[in-house]
N, C-alpha and C. Protein backbone atom coordinates (compact mmCIF):
# COMPACT_ATOMS: atom_id res chain seq x y z
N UNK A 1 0.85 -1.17 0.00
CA UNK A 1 0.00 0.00 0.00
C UNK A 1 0.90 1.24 0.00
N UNK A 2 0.53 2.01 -0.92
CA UNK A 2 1.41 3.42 -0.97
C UNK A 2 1.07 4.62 -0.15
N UNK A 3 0.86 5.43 0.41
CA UNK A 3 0.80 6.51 1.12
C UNK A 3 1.05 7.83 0.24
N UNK A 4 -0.41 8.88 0.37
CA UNK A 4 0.31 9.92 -0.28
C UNK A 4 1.19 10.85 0.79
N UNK A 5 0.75 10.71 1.89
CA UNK A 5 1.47 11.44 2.79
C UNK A 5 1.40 10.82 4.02
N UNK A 6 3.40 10.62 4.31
CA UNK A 6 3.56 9.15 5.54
C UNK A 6 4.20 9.94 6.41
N UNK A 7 4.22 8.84 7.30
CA UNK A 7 4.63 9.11 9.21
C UNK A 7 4.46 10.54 9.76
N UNK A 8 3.47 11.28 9.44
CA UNK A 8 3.51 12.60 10.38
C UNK A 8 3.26 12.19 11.28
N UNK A 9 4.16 12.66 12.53
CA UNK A 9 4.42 12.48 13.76
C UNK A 9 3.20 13.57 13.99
N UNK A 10 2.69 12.56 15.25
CA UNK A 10 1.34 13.51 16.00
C UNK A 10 2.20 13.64 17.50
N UNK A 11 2.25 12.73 18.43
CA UNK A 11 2.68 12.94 19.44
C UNK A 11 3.18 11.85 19.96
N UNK A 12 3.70 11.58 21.70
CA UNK A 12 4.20 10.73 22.87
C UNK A 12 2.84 10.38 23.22
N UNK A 13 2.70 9.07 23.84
CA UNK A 13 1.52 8.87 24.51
C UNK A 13 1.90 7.46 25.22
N UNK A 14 2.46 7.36 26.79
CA UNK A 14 2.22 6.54 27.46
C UNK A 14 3.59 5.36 26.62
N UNK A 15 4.70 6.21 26.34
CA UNK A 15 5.59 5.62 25.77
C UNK A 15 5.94 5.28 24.26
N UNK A 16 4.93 5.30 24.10
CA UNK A 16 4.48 4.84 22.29
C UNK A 16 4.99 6.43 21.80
N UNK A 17 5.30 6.14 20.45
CA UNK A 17 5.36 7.21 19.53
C UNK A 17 4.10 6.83 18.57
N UNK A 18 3.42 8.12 18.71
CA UNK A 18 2.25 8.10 17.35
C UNK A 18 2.36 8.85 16.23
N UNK A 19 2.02 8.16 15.19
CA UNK A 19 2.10 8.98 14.13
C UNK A 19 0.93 8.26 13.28
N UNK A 20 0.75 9.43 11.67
CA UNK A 20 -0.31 9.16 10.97
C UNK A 20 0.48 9.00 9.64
N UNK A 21 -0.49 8.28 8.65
CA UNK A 21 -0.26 8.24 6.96
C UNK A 21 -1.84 8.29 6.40
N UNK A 22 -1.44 8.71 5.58
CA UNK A 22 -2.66 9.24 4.66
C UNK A 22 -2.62 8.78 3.47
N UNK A 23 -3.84 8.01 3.37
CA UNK A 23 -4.35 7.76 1.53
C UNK A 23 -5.28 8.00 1.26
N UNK A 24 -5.33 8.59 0.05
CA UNK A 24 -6.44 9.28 -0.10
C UNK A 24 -6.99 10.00 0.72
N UNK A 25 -8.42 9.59 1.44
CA UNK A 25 -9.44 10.57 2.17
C UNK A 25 -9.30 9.45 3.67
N UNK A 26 -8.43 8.44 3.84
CA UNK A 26 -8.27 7.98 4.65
C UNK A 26 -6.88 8.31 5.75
N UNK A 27 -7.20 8.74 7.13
CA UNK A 27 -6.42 8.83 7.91
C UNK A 27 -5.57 7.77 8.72
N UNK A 28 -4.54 6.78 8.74
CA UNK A 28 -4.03 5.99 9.16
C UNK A 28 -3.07 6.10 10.27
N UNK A 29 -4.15 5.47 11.88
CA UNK A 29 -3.10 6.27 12.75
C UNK A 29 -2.33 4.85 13.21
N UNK A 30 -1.11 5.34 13.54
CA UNK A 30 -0.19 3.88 14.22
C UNK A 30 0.94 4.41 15.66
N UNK A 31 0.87 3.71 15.97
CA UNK A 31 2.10 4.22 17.42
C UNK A 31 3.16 2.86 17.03
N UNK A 32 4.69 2.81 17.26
CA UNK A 32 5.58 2.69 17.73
C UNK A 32 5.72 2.24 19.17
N UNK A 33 6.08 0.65 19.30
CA UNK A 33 6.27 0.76 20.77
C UNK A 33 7.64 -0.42 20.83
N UNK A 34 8.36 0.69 20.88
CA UNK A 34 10.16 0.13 21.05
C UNK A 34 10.21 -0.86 19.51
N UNK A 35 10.16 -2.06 19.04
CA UNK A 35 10.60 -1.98 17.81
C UNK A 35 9.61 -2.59 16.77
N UNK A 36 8.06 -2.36 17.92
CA UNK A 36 6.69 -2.64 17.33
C UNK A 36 5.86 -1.79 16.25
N UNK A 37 5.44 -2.05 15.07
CA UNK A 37 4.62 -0.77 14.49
C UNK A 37 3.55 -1.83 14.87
N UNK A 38 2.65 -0.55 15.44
CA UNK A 38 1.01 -1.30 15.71
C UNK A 38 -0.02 -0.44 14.94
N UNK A 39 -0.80 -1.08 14.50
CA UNK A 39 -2.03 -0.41 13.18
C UNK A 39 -3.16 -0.22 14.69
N UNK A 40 -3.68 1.20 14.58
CA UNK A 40 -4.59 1.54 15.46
C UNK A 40 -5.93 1.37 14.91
N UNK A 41 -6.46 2.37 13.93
CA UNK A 41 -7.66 2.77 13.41
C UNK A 41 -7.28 3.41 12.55
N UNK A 42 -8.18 3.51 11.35
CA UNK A 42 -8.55 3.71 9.95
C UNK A 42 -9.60 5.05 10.44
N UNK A 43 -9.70 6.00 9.88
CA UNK A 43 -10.69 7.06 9.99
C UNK A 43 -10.78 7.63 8.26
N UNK A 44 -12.24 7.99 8.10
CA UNK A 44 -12.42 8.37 6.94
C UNK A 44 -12.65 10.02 7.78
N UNK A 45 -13.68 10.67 8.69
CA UNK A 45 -14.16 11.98 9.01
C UNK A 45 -12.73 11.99 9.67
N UNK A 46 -12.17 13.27 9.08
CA UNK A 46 -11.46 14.08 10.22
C UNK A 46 -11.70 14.72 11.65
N UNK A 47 -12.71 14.98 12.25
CA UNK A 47 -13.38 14.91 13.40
C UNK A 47 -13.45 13.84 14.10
N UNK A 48 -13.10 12.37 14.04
CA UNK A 48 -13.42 11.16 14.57
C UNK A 48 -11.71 11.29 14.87
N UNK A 49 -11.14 11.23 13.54
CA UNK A 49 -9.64 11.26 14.04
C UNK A 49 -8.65 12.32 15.24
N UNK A 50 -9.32 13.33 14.79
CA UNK A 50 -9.08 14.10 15.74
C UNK A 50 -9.36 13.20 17.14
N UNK A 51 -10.54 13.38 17.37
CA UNK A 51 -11.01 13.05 18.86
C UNK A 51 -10.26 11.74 19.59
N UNK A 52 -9.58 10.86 18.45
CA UNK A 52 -8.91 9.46 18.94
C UNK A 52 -7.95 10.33 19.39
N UNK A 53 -7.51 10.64 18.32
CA UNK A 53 -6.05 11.27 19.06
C UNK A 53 -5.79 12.10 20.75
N UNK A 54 -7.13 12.61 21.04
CA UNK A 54 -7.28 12.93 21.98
C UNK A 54 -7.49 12.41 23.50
N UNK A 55 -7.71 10.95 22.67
CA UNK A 55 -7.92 9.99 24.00
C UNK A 55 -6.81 9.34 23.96
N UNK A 56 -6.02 9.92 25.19
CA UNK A 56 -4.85 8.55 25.92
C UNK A 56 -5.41 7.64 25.95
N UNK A 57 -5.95 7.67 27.01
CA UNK A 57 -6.42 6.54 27.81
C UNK A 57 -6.90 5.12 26.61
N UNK A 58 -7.30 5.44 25.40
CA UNK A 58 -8.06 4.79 24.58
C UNK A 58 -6.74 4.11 23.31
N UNK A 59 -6.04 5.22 22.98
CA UNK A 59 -4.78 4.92 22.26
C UNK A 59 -4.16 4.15 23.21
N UNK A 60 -3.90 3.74 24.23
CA UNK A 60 -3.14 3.00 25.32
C UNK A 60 -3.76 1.38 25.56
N UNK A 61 -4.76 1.60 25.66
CA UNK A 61 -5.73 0.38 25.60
C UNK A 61 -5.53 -0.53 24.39
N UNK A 62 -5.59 0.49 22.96
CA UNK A 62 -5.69 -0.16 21.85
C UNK A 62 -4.18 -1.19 21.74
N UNK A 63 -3.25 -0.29 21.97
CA UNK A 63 -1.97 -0.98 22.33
C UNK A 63 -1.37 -1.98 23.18
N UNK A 64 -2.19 -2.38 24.35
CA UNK A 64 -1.69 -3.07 25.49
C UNK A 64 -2.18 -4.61 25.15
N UNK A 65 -2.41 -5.30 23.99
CA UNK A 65 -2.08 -6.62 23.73
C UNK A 65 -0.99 -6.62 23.07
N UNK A 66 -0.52 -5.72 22.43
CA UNK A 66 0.76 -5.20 21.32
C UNK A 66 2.35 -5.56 22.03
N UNK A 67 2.34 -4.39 23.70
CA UNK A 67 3.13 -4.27 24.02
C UNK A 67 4.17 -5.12 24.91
């Protein structure tokens, strides 16, 4: 899968590095955890993505069979 626009770094969260890629009209968010890439959620509305990003607590969860 190609990416028109890869790894923008969003932020730290609970150790993980997060970042996004973009295809098309789709937002692809993933965190980093030491030498893990973990696939979070797929968002088509930018408003949904936003708001993940906003939840630790929820990005942390998604990760903790991962880590």
């Amino acid at each position: 899968m190609h990416y028109h626009e890869m790894h923008k770094y969003e932020r730290h969260v609970g150790g993980l590095t997060v970042f996004r890629a973009k295809r098309d009209r789709v937002h692809y968010v993933y965190a980093i955890a030491g030498s893990r890439l973990i696939l979070l959620q797929a968002f088509v509305n930018y408003q949904e993505y936003r708001t993940y990003l906003e939840d630790d607590k929820r990005i942390i969860k998604d990760c903790a069979p991962y880590r």
